[in-house]
Structure formats: C-alpha cells, structure tokens
C-alpha atoms as a PDB file:
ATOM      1  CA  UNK A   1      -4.865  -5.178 -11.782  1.00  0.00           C
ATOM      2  CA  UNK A   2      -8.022  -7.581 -12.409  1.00  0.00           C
ATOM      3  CA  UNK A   3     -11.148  -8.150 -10.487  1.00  0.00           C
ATOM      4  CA  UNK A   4     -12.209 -11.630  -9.744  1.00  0.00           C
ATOM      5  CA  UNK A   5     -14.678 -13.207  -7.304  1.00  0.00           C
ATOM      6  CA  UNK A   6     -12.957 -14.487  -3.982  1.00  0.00           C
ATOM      7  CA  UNK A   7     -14.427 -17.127  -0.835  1.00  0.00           C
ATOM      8  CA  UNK A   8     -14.119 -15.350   2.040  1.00  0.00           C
ATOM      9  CA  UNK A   9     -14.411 -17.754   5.277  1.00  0.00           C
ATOM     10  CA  UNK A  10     -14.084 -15.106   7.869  1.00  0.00           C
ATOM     11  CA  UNK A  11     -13.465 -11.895   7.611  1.00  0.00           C
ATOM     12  CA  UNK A  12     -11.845 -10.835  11.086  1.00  0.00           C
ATOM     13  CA  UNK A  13      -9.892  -7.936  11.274  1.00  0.00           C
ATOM     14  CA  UNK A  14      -6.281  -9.051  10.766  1.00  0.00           C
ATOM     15  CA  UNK A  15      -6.900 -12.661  10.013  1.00  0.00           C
ATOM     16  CA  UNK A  16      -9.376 -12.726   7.061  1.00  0.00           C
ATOM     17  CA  UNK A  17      -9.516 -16.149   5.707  1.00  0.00           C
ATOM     18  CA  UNK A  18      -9.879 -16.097   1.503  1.00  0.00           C
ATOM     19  CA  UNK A  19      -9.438 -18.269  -1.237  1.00  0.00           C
ATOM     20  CA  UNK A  20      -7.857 -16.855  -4.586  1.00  0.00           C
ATOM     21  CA  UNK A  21      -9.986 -18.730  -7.622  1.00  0.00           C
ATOM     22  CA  UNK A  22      -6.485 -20.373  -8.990  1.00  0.00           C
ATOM     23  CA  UNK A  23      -5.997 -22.154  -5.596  1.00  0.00           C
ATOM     24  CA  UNK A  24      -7.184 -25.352  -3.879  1.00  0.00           C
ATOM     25  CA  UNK A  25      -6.458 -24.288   0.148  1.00  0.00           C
ATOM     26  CA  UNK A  26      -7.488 -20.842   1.478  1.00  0.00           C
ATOM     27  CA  UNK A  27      -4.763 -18.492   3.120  1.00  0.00           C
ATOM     28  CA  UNK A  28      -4.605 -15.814   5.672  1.00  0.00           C
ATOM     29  CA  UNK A  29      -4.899 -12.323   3.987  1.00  0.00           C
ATOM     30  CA  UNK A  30      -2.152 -10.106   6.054  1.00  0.00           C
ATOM     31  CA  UNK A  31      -2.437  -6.344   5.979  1.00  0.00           C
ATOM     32  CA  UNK A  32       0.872  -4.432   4.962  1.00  0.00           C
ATOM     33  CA  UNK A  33       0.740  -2.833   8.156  1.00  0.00           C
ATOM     34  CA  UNK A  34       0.764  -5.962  10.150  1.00  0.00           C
ATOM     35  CA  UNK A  35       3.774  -7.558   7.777  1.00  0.00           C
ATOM     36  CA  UNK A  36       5.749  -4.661   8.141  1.00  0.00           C
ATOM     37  CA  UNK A  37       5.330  -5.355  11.702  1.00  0.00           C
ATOM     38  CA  UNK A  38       6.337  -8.716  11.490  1.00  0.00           C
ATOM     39  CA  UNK A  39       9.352  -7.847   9.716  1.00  0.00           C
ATOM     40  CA  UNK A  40      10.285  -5.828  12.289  1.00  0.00           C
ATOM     41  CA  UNK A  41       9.373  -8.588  15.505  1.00  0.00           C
ATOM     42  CA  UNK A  42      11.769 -10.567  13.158  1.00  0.00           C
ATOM     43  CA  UNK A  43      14.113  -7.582  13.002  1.00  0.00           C
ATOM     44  CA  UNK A  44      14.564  -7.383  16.820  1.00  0.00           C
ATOM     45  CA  UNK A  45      14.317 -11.564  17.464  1.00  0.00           C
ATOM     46  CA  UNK A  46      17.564 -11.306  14.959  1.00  0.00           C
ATOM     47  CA  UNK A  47      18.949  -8.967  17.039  1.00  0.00           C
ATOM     48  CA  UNK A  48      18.424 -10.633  20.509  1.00  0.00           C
ATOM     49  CA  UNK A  49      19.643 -13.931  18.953  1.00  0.00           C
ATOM     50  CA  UNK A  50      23.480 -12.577  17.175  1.00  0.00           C
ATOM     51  CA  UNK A  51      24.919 -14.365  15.121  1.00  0.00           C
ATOM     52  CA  UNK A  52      26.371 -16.512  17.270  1.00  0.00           C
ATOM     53  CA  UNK A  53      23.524 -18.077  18.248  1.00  0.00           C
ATOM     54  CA  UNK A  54      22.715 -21.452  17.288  1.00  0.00           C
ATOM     55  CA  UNK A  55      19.383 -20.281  16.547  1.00  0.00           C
ATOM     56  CA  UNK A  56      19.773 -16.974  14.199  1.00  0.00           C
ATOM     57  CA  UNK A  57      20.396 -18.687  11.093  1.00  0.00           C
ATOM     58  CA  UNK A  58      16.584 -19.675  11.557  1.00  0.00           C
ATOM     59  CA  UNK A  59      15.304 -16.568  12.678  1.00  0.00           C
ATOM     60  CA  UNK A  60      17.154 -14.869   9.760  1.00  0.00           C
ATOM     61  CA  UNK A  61      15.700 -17.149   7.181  1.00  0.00           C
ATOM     62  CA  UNK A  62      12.358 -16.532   8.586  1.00  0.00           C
ATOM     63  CA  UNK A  63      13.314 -12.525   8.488  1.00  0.00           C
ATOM     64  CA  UNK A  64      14.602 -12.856   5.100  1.00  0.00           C
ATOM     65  CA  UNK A  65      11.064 -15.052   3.619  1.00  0.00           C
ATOM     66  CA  UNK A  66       9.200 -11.932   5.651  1.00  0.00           C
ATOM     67  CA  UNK A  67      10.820  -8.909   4.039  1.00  0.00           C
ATOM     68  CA  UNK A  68      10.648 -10.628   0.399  1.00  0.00           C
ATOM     69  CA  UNK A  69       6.495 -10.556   0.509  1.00  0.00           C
ATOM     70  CA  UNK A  70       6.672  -6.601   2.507  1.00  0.00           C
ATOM     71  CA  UNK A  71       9.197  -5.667  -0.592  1.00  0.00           C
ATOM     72  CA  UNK A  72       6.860  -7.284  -2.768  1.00  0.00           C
ATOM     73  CA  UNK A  73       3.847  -5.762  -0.782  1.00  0.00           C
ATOM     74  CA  UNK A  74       5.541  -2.101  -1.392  1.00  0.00           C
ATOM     75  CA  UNK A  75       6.885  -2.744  -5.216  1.00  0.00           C
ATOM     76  CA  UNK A  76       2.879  -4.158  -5.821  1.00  0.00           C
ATOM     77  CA  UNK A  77       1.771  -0.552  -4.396  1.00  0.00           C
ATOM     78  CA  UNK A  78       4.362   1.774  -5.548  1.00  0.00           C
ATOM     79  CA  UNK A  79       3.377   0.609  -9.056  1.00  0.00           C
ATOM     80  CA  UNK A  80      -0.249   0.734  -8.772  1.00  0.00           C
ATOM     81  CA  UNK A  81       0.089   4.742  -7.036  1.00  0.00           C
ATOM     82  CA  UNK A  82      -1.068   3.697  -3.529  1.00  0.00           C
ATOM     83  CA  UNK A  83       0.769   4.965  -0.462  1.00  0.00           C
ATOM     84  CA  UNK A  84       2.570   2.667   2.181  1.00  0.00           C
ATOM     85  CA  UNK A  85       0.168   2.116   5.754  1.00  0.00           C
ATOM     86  CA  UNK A  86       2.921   2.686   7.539  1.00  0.00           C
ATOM     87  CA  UNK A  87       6.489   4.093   7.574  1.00  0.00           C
ATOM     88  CA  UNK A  88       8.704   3.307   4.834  1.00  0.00           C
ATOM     89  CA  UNK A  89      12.126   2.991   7.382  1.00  0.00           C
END
C-alpha cells in the first residue's frame, strides 16, 4: 500500500469522482459493496437472457469484465487483512 494525493471532483456517496496522479481522465470510484451488487444485477440479467438468447453473449461479457475487478476488489483486501462489505457467496 502507498499514500498519494488524489483530485476529488465530487464526492457523492456512491459516485465519487477522483483522479489517480498516473492518469489523464478521472473515473468513478465504486464501493465493493455496490460492485458486488452489480455482479449480481449481471448475475440475474444472465439468467433472464439463457443462452439462447441473441443477447447473453453480451450480458455475459459484461458479467465476466464485472466479476474480474470484485475478484480483484476481494484478492486486493484479503491481502491487505480487511474484511469483505458484504457476503462472500
């Protein structure tokens, strides 16, 4: 872990708005609670769709790009000692 000075353009709950020093555009910052709830919106939208639909192949890409930053998110945690926000399903 390091320390560095951040810009922080808003700060609203759920949608703070930051730039890292190392990048040109700002991002979103997510909570891990919120993107292990978007995992699981994507979870569900997989399931409505089936595979059969002409549309799950996108929805499961999106699911897939999703639950590669939570697993991330968790691994970056686990390692550091700090326990999930939410339930580890």
């Amino acid at each position: 872990m390091r320390t560095v000075n951040i810009e922080i353009f808003s700060d609203a709950t759920n949608a703070a708005v930051i730039r890292h020093p190392d990048r040109q555009f700002p991002g979103v910052l997510v909570q891990g609670d919120s993107l292990s709830s978007l995992c699981g919106d994507a979870d569900e939208l997989c399931e409505l769709l089936g595979r059969g639909s002409e549309h799950f192949e996108e929805a499961n890409l999106l699911r897939n790009k999703l639950q590669s930053y939570l697993t991330h998110y968790k691994s970056v945690l686990l390692e550091h000692g700090i326990s999930l926000p939410f339930s580890d399903r």
